[in-house]
Protein backbone atom coordinates (compact mmCIF):
# COMPACT_ATOMS: atom_id res chain seq x y z
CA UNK A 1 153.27 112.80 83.09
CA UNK A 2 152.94 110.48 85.86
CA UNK A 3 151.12 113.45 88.17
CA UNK A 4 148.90 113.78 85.48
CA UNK A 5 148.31 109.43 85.04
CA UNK A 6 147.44 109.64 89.09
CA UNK A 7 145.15 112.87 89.02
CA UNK A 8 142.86 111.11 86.44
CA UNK A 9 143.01 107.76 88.57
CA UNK A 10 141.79 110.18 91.48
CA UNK A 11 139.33 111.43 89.76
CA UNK A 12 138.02 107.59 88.59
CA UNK A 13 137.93 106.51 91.47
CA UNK A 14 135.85 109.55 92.88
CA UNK A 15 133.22 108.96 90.41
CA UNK A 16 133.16 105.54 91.05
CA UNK A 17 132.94 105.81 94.09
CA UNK A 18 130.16 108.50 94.55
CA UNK A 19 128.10 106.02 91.79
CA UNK A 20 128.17 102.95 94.19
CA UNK A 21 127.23 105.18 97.46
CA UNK A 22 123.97 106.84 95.43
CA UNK A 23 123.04 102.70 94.35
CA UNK A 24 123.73 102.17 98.04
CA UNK A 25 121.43 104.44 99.15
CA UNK A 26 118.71 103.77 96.39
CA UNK A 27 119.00 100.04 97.11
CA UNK A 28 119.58 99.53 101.04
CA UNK A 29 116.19 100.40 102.42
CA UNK A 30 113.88 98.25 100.22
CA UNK A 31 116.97 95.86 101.17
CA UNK A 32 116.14 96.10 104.55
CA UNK A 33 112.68 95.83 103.94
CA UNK A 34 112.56 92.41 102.13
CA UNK A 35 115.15 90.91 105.33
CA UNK A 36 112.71 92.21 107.86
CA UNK A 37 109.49 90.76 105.78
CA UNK A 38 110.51 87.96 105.40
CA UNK A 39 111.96 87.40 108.75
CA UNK A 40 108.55 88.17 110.25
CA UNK A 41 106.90 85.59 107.41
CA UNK A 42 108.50 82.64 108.83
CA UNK A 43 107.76 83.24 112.80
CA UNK A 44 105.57 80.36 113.76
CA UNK A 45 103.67 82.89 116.24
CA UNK A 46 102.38 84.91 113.53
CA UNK A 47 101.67 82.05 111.55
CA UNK A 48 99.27 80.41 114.41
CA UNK A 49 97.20 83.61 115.19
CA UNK A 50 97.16 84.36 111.23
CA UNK A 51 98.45 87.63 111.16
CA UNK A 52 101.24 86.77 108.46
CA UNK A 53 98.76 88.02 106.00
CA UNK A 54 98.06 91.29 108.05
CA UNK A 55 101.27 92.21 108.93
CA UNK A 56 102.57 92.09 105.68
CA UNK A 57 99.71 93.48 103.94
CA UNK A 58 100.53 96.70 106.70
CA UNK A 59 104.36 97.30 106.06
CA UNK A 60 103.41 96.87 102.00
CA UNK A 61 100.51 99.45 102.57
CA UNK A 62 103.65 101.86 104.88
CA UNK A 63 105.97 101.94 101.70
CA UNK A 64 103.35 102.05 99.15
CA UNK A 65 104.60 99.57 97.01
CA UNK A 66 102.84 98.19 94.06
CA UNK A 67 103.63 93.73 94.25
């Protein structure tokens, strides 16, 4: 009975954890993405020569994504 109550904990916790990793995965590099963007945004050099604009317009252009 008790085998049986921990086997089916296993198991939960197997699926939960393989769910989280796949949303990890699916989530991290857009993630990443946003940190580095906006990281580059707020540099006062790129601000001064005007290439906020450009840069950003480049690495939205590299993932294809639709703002």
């Amino acid at each position: 009975m008790i085998a049986n109550i921990f086997e089916i904990l296993h198991r939960e916790f197997i699926y939960v954890w393989y769910y989280f990793e796949v949303q990890l995965r699916q989530i991290l590099p857009y993630f990443l993405m946003g940190i580095v963007i906006g990281s580059i945004k707020h540099l006062p050099f790129f601000d001064i020569l005007g290439l906020n604009t450009f840069i950003i317009s480049l690495l939205i252009d590299a993932f294809s994504l639709k703002l």
